[in-house]
Protein backbone atom coordinates (compact mmCIF):
# COMPACT_ATOMS: atom_id res chain seq x y z
CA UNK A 1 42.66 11.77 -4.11
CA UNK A 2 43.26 15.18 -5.90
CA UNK A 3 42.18 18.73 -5.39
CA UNK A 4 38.83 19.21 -7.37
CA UNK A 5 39.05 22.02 -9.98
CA UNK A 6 37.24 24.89 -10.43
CA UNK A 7 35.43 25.29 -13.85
CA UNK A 8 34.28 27.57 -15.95
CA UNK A 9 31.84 27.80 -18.95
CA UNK A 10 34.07 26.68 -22.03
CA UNK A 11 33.87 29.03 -25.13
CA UNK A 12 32.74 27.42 -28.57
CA UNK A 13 33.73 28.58 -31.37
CA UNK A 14 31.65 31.00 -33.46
CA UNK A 15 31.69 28.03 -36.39
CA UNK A 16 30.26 25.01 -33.75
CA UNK A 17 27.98 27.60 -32.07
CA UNK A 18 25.34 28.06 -34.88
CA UNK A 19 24.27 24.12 -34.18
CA UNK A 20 24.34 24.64 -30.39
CA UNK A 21 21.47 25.10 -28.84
CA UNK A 22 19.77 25.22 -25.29
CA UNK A 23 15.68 24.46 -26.40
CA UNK A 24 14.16 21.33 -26.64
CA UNK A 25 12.49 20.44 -30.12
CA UNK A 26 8.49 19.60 -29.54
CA UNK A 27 6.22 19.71 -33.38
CA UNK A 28 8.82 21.56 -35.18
CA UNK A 29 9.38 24.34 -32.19
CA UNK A 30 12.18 24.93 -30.48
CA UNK A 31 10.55 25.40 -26.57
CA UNK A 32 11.83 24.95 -22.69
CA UNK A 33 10.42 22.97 -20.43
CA UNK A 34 6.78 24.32 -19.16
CA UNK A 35 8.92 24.38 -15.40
CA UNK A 36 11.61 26.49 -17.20
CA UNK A 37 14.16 24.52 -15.48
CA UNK A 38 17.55 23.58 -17.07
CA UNK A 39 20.16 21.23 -16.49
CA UNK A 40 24.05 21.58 -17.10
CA UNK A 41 25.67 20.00 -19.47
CA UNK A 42 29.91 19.13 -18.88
CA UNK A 43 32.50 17.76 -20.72
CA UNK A 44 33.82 15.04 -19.01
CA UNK A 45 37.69 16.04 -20.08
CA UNK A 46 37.89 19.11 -18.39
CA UNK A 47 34.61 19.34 -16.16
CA UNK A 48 33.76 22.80 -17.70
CA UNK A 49 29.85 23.46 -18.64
CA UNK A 50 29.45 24.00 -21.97
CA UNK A 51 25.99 24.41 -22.18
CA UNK A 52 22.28 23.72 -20.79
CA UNK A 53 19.24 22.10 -22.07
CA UNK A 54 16.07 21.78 -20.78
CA UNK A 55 15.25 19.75 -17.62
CA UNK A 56 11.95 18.65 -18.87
CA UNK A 57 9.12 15.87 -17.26
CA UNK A 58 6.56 14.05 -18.10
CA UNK A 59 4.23 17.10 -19.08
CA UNK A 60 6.55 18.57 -21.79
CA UNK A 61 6.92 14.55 -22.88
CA UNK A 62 3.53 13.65 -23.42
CA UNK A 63 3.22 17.18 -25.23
CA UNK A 64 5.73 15.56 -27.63
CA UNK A 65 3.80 12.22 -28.13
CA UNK A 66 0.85 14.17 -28.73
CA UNK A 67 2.58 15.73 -31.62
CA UNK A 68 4.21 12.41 -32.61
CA UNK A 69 0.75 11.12 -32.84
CA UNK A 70 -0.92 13.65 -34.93
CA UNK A 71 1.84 13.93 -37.22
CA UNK A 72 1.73 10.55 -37.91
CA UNK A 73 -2.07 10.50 -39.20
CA UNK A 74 -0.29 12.05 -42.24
CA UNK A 75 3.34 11.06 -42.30
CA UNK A 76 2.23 7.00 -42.09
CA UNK A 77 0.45 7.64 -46.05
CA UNK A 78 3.85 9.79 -47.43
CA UNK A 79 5.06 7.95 -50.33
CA UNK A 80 8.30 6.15 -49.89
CA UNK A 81 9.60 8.16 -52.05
CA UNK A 82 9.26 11.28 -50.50
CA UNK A 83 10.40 10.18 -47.00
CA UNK A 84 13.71 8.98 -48.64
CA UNK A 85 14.19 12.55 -50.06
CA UNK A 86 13.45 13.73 -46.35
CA UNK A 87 16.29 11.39 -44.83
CA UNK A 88 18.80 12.26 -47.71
CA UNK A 89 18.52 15.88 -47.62
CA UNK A 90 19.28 14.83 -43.50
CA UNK A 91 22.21 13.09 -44.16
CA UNK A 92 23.58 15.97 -46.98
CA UNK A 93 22.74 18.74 -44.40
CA UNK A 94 24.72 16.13 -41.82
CA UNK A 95 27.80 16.07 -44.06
CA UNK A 96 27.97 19.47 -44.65
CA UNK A 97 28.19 20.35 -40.84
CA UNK A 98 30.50 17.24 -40.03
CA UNK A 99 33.11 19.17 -38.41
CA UNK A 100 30.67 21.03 -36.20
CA UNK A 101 28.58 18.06 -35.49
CA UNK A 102 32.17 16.11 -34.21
CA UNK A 103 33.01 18.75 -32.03
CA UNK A 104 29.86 18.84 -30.41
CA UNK A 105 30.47 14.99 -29.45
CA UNK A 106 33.70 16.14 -28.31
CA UNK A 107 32.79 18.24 -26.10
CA UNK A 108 29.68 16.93 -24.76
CA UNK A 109 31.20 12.96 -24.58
CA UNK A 110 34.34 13.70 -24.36
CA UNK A 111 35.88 12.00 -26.95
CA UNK A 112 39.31 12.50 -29.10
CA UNK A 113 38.53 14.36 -32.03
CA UNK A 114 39.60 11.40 -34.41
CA UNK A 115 37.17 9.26 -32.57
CA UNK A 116 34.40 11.82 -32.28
CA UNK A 117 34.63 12.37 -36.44
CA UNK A 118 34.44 8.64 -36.54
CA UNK A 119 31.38 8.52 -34.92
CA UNK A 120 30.10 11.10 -37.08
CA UNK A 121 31.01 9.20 -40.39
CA UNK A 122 29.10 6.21 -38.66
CA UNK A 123 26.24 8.07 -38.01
CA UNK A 124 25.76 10.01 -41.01
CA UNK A 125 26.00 6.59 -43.00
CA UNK A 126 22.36 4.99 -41.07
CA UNK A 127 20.73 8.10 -42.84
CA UNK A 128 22.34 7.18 -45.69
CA UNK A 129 21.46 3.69 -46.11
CA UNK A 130 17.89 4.03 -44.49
CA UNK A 131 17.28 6.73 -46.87
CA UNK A 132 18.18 4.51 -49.81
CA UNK A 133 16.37 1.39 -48.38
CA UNK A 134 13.22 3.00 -47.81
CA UNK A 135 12.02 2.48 -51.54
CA UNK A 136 12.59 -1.17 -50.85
CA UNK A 137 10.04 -1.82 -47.90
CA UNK A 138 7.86 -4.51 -49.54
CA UNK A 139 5.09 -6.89 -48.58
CA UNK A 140 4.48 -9.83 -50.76
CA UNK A 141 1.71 -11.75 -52.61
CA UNK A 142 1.29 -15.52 -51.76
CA UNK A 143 -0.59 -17.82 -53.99
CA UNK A 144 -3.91 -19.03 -52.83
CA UNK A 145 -5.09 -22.64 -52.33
CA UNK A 146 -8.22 -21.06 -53.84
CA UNK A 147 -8.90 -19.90 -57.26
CA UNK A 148 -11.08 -16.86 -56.66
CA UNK A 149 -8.85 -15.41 -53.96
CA UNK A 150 -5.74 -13.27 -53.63
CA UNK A 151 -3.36 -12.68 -51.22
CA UNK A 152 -1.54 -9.81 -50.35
CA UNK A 153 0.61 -8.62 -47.40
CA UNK A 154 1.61 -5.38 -46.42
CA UNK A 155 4.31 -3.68 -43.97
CA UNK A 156 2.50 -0.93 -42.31
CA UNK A 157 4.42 1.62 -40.17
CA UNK A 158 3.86 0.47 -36.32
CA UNK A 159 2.97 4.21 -34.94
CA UNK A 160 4.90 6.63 -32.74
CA UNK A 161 8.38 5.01 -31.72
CA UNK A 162 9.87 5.81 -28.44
CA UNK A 163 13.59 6.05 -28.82
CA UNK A 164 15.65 6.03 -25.41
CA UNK A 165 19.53 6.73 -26.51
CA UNK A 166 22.87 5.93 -24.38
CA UNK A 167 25.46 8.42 -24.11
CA UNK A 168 28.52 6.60 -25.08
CA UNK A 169 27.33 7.49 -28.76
CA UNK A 170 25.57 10.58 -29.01
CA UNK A 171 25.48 10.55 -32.51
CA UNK A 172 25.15 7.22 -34.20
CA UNK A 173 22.67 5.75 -31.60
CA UNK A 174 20.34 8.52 -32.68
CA UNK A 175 20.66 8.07 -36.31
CA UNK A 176 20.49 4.07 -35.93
CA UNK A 177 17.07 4.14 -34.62
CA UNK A 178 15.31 7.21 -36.02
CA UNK A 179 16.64 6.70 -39.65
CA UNK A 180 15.00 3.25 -39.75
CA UNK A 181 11.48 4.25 -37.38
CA UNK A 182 11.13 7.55 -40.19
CA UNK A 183 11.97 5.30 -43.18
CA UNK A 184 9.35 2.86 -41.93
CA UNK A 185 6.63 5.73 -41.87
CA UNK A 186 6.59 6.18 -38.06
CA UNK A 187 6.89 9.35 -36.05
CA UNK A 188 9.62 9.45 -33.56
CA UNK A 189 10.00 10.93 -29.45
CA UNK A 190 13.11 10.81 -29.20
CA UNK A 191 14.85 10.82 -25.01
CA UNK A 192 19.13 11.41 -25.31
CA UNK A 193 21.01 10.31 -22.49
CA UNK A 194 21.28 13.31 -19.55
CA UNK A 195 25.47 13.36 -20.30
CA UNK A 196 25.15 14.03 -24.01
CA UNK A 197 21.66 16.24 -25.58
CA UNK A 198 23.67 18.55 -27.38
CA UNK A 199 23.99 16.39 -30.42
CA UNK A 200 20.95 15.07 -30.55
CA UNK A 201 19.47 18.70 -30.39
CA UNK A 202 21.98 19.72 -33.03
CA UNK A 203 20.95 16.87 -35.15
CA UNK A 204 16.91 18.31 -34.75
CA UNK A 205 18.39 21.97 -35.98
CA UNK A 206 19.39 20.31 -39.33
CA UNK A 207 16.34 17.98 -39.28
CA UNK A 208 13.70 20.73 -39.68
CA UNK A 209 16.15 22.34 -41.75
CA UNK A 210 15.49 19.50 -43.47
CA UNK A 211 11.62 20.02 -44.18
CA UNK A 212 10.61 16.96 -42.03
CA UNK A 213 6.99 18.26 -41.13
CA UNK A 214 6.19 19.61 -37.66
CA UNK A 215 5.87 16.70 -35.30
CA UNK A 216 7.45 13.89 -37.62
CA UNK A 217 10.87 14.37 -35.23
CA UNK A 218 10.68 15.56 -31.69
CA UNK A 219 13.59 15.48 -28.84
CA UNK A 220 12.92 15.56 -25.76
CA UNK A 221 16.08 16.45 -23.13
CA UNK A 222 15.94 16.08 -18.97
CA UNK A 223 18.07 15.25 -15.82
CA UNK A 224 18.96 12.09 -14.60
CA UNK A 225 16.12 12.78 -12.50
CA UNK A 226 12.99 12.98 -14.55
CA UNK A 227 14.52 10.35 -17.10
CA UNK A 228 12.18 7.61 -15.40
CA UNK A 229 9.04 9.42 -16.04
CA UNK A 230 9.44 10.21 -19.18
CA UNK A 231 10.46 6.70 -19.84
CA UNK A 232 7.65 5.52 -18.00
CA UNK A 233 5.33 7.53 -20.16
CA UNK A 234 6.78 6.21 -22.92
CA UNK A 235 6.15 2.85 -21.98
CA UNK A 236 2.35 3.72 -20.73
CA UNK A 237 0.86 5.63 -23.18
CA UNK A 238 -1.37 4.04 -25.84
CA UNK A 239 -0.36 6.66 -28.43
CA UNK A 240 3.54 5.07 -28.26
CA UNK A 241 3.58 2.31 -30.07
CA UNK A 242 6.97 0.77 -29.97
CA UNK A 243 9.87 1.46 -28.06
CA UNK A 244 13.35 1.24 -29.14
CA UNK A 245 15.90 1.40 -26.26
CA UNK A 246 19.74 1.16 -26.12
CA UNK A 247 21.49 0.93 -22.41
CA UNK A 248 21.74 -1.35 -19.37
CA UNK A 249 20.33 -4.75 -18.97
CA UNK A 250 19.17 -3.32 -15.69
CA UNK A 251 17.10 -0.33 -17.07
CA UNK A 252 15.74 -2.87 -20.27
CA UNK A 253 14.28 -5.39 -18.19
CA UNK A 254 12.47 -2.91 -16.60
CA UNK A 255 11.61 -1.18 -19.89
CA UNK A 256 10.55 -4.97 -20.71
CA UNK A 257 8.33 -5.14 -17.94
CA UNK A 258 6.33 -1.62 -18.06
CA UNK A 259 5.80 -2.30 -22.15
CA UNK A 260 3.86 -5.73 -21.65
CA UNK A 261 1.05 -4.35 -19.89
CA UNK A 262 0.55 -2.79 -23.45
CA UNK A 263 1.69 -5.76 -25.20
CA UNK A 264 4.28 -2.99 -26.91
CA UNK A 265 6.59 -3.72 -29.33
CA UNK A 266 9.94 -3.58 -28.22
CA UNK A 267 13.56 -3.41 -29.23
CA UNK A 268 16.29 -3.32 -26.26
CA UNK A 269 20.11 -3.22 -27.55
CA UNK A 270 21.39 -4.00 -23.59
CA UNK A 271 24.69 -4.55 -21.63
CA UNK A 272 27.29 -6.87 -23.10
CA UNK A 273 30.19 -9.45 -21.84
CA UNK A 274 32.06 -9.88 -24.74
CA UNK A 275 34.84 -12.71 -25.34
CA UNK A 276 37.78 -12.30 -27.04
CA UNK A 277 39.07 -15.51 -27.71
CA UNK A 278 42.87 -16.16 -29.29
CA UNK A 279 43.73 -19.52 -30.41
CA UNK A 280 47.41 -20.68 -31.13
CA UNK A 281 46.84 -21.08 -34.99
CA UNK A 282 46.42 -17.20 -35.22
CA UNK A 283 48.24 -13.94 -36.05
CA UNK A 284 49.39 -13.11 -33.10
CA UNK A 285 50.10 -9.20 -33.94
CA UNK A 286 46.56 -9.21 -35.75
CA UNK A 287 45.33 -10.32 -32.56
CA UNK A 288 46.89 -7.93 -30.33
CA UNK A 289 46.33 -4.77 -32.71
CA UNK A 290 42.45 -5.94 -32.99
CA UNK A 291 42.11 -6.18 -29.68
CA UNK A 292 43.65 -2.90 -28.85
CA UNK A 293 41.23 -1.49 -31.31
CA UNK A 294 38.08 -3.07 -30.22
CA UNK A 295 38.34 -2.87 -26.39
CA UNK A 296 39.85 1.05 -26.09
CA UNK A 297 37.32 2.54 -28.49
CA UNK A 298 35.69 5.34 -26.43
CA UNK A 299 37.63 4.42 -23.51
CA UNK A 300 36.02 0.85 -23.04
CA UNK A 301 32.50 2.53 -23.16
CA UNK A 302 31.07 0.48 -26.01
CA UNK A 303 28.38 -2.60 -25.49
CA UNK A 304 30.49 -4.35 -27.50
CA UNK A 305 33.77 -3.70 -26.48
CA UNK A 306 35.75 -7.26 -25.49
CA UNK A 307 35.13 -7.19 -21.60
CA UNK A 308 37.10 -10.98 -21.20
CA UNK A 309 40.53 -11.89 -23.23
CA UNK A 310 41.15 -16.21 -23.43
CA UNK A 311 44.53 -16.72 -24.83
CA UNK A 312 45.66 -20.09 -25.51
CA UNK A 313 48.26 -21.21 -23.24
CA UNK A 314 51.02 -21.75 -26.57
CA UNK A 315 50.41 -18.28 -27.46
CA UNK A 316 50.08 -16.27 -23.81
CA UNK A 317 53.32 -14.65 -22.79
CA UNK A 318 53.90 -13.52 -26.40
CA UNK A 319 50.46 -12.33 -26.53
CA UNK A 320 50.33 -10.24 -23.06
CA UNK A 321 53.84 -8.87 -23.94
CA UNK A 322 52.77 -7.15 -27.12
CA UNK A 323 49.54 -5.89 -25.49
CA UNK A 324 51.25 -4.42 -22.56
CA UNK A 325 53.68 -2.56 -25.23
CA UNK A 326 50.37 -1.47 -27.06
CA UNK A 327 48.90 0.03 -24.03
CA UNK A 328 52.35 1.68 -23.10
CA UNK A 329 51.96 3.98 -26.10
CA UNK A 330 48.44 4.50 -26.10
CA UNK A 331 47.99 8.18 -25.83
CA UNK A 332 45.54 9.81 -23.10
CA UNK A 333 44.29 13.15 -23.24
CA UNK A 334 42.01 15.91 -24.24
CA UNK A 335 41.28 18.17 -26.66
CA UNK A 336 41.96 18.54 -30.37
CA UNK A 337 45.36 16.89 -30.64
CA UNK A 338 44.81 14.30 -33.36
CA UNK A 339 47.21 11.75 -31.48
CA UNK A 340 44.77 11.37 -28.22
CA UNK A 341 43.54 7.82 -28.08
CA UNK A 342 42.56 7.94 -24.32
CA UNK A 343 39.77 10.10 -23.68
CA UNK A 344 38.23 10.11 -19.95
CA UNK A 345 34.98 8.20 -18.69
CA UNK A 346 31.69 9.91 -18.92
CA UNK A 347 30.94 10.93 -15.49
CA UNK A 348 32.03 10.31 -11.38
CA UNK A 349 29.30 7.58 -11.17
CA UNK A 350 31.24 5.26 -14.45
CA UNK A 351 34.73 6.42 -13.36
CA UNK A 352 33.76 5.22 -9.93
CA UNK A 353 32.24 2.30 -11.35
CA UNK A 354 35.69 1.31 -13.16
CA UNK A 355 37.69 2.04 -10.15
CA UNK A 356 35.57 -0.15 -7.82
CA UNK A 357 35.38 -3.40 -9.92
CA UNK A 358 39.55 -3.25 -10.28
CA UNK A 359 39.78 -2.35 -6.67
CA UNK A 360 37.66 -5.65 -5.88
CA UNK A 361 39.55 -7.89 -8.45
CA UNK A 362 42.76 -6.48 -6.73
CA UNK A 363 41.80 -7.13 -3.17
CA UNK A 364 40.53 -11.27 -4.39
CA UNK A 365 43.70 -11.65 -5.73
CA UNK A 366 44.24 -10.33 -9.13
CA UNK A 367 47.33 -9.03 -10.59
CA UNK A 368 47.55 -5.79 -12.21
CA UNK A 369 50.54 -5.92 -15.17
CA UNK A 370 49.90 -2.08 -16.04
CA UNK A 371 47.57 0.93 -15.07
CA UNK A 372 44.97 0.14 -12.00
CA UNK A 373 44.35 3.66 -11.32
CA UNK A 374 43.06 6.83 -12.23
CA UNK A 375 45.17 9.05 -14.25
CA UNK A 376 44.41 12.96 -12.31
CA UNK A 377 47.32 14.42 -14.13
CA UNK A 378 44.79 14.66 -17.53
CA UNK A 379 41.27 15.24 -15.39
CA UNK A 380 39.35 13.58 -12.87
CA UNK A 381 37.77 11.27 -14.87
CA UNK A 382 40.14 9.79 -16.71
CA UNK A 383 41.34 6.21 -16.14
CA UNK A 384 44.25 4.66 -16.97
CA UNK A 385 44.40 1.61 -19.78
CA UNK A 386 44.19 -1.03 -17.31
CA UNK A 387 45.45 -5.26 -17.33
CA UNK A 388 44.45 -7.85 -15.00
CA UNK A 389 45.22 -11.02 -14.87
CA UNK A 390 44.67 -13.98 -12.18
CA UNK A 391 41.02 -13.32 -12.42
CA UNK A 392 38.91 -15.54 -10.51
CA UNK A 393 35.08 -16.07 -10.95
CA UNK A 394 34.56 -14.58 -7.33
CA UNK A 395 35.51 -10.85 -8.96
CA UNK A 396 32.88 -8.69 -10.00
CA UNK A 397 35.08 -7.90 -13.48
CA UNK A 398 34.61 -11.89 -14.28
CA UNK A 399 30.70 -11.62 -14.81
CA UNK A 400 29.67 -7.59 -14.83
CA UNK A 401 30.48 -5.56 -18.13
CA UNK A 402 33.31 -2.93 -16.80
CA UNK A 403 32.45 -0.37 -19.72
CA UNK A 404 35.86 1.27 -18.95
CA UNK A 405 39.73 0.90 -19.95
CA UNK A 406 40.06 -2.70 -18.58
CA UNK A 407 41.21 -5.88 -19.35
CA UNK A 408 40.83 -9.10 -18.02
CA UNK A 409 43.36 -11.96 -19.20
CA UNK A 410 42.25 -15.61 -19.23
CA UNK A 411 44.73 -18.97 -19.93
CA UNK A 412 43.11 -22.11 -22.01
CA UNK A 413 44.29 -24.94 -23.45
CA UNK A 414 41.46 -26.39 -25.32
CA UNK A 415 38.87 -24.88 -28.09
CA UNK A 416 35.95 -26.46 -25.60
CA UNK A 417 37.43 -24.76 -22.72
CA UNK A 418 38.02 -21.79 -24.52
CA UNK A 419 33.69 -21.43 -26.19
CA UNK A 420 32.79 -22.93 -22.67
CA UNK A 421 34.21 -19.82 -20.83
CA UNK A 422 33.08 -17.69 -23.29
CA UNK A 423 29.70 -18.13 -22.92
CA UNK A 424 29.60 -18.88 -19.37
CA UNK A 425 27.67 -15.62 -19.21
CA UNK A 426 23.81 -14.31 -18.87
CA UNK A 427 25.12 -11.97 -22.04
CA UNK A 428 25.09 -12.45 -25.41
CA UNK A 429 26.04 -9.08 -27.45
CA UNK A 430 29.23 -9.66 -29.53
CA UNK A 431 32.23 -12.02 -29.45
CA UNK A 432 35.37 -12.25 -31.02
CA UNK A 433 37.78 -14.11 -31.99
CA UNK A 434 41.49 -14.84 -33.98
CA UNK A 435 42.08 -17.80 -35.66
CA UNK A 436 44.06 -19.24 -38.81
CA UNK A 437 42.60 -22.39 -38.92
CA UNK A 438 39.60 -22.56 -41.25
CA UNK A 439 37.63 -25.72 -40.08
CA UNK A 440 37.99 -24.16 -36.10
CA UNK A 441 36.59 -20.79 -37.43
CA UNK A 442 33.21 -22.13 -38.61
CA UNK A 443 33.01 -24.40 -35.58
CA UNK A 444 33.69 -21.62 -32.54
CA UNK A 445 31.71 -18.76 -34.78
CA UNK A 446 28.65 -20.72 -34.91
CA UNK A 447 29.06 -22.26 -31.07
CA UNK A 448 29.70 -18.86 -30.10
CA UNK A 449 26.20 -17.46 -27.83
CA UNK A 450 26.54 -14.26 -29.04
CA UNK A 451 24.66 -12.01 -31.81
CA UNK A 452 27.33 -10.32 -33.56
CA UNK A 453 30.52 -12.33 -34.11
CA UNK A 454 33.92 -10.75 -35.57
CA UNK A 455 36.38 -13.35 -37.04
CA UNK A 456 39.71 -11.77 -36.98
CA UNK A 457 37.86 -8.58 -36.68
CA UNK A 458 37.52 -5.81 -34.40
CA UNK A 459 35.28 -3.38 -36.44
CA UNK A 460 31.92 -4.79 -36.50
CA UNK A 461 29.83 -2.15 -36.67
CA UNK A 462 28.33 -0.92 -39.83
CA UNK A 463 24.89 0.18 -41.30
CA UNK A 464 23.97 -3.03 -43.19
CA UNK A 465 24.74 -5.56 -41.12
CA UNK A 466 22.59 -5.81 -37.81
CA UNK A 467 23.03 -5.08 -35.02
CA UNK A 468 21.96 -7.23 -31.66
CA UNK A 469 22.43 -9.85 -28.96
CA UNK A 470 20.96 -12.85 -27.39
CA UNK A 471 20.30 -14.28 -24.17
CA UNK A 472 20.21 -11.07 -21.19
CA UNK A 473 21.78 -8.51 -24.53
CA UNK A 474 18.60 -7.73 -25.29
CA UNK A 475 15.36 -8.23 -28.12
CA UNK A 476 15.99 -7.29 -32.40
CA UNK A 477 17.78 -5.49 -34.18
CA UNK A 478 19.52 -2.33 -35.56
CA UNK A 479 21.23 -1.68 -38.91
CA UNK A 480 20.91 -3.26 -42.08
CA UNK A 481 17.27 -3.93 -44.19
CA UNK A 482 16.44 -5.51 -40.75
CA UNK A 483 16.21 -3.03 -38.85
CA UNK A 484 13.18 -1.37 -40.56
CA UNK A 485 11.24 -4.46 -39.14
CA UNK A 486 11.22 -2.37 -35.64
CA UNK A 487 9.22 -0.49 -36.90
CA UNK A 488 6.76 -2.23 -39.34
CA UNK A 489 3.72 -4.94 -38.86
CA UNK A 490 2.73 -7.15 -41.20
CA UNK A 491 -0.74 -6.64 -42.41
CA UNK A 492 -2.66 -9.72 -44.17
CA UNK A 493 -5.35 -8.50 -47.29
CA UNK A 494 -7.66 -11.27 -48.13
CA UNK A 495 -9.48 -10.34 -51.59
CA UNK A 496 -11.90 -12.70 -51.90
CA UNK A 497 -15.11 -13.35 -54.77
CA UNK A 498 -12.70 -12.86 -57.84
């Protein structure tokens, strides 16, 4: 092990601090919790505090759903039109600040600075798109068997929406799910993850400056400790009427189980196992470059980063021998140097996480071809970009989702060996795979158990496709026109005696 550190508060600059800030945001005030307590907040590069929010509970929550709820009793009868000028005067206000906005994801999630202005683009770009798609929310009118009858459908805004955000994107998991819920007509409680309510309080600053009426938008920040109360409220009260949740399968099924006494509607983007499949027909640098891409964004800590790599057997030494070169010059690091790649795990509980799941593939048997530690020379939680191979299906890597700098390296020989392993899994998030061979890419992408599917593809992610898994991944989806249906109900009009 290595000597801890001792930290001190980090100073922001004067052009970040004006979207800093240490209140919650409750019906268009900015207040502290009714305890007064506060909770640090770290960046996970360096360990240094570089702020504090408050440690709120299940009183200062249900003061925000109260607000949710009154505000909607006017906000559900806005004209579309109006609540698209409220989401594009967000976004504008969101593109103005980008820099500032970045480094706040920087600092909070500790992300490079390339990656955290990536994630800012991505965000900004839900607001965008929900803002435009608003106007097109539309019900329908089906003919009648009977003369003097009409009728009409309508989608109706559901009510308050519960939003429960991960940390592993501050930004864009935020924007994802309030963007559609306010385009909808609903009125949002939003809870960011403990490691990361900076942004999402930043993101309230330039809401209300915004004009979004008092109540319409409300954040509400706590410890690790109070986080199951206030999700527990969420789930409880009758005044929440959906709840929209992005994190562990572990934590949804719960979620899943609290909403059904209410019969609530509910949308739960869980815990993935992704495949990354390689068969001999494809480009084998393609390959390796994609899957560089897709498993090392944010340090492994995506739900749909590639968590198991089958290479076909023609194809396997070539393939591991370019991806161990690829790793060799990944960059780790901190700060604002533009060539970081590597930026560290979110907290001791993940790093320890990572660090126990190679230590027990390592101890069954596994072979590790480069990394397999931490890297202390950048900061305690930083993890080196790590390959296994030999894995066996006794190893926790072979069925839990690492969510760190890991790969694990599979041999096939056959396309049914290759989708049978794949989906030899309780998860069903995203999958991926390289291929040249046009007949075998229809065949494996729709055998595939899996809700988002990249053919020779690493970036899946964008605002109008959706977004969401099968199987233990999870219930809907985010993204695209579909994700508005969240937060809608269909409403039937019979007009009869015409």
């Amino acid at each position: 092990m290595f000597a801890v550190k001792t930290f001190r508060p980090v100073q922001v600059q004067p052009r970040t601090m004006h979207l800093f800030n240490n209140k919650a945001y409750i019906n268009g005030e900015w207040v502290s919790a009714k305890s007064n307590k506060v909770f640090e907040v770290t960046n996970p590069a360096t360990g240094e505090v570089i702020g504090t929010a408050p440690d709120m509970d299940a009183a200062d929550a249900q003061h925000a759903i109260d607000s949710a709820s009154k505000a909607f009793a006017t906000w559900q009868y806005t004209t579309a039109k109006r609540r698209s000028l409220y989401l594009r005067h967000w976004f504008d206000l969101m593109v103005k600040h980008h820099e500032s906005l970045a480094k706040i994801v920087r600092l909070e999630a500790g992300k490079p600075v390339m990656e955290a202005r990536h994630e800012i683009t991505y965000g900004n770009s839900f607001v965008e798109f929900f803002s435009e798609e608003t106007r097109r929310i539309q019900g329908a009118i089906i003919p009648s068997p009977v003369a003097n009858k009409k009728i009409l459908v309508e989608k109706q805004p559901i009510g308050v929406a519960g939003l429960i955000t991960p940390w592993n994107f501050p930004h864009a998991m935020i924007t994802r799910k309030a963007g559609a819920a306010l385009a909808a007509g609903c009125t949002c409680v939003i809870k960011p993850a403990e490691d990361t309510p900076l942004t999402a309080l930043a993101l309230m600053l330039l809401a209300q400056q915004a004009g979004f009426p008092k109540g319409v938008v409300n954040v509400v920040t706590s410890s690790r400790g109070n986080a199951p109360g206030i999700g527990n409220l969420l789930c409880d009260s009758h005044l929440v009427a959906g709840i929209s949740f992005t994190g562990s399968t572990q934590v949804g099924k719960l979620l899943y189980k609290r909403c059904s006494s209410r019969v609530k509607r509910l949308a739960l983007e869980l815990g993935g196992n992704a495949p990354f499949i390689v068969y001999k027909s494809a480009d084998v640098d393609s390959a390796v470059k994609g899957a560089i891409a897709a498993k090392f964004r944010n340090s492994g800590q995506a739900c749909i980063a590639p968590n198991r790599f089958f290479i076909h057997s023609d194809i396997y030494d070539s393939f591991v021998e370019k991806l161990i070169n690829e790793i060799k010059a990944l960059k780790m690091g901190s700060g604002e140097d533009l060539e970081v790649q590597i930026g560290p795990l979110i907290n001791q509980a993940q790093f320890e996480k990572v660090s126990s799941l190679v230590q027990d593939a390592v101890s069954k048997g596994a072979k590790v071809l480069i990394g397999g530690k931490g890297a202390p020379q950048h900061g305690r939680l930083f993890y080196e970009p790590t390959l296994l191979t030999d894995i066996k299906d006794d190893m926790m890597v072979y069925t839990e989702e690492v969510f760190g700098p890991v790969v694990n390296i599979f041999r096939f020989d056959s396309e049914e060996e290759s989708v049978a392993m794949a989906n030899n899994t309780e998860r069903g998030l995203a999958g991926y795979f390289y291929s040249q061979d046009v007949s075998q890419i229809f065949r494996v992408a729709r055998k595939l158990e899996v809700g988002i599917c990249g053919v020779n593809q690493d970036m899946l992610s964008t605002a109008e496709a959706p977004v969401g898994g099968v199987k233990e991944s999870g219930l809907g989806r985010e993204g695209s026109h579909q994700g508005i249906e969240e937060f809608t109900y269909l409403k039937y009009i019979a007009l009869g005696n015409l």
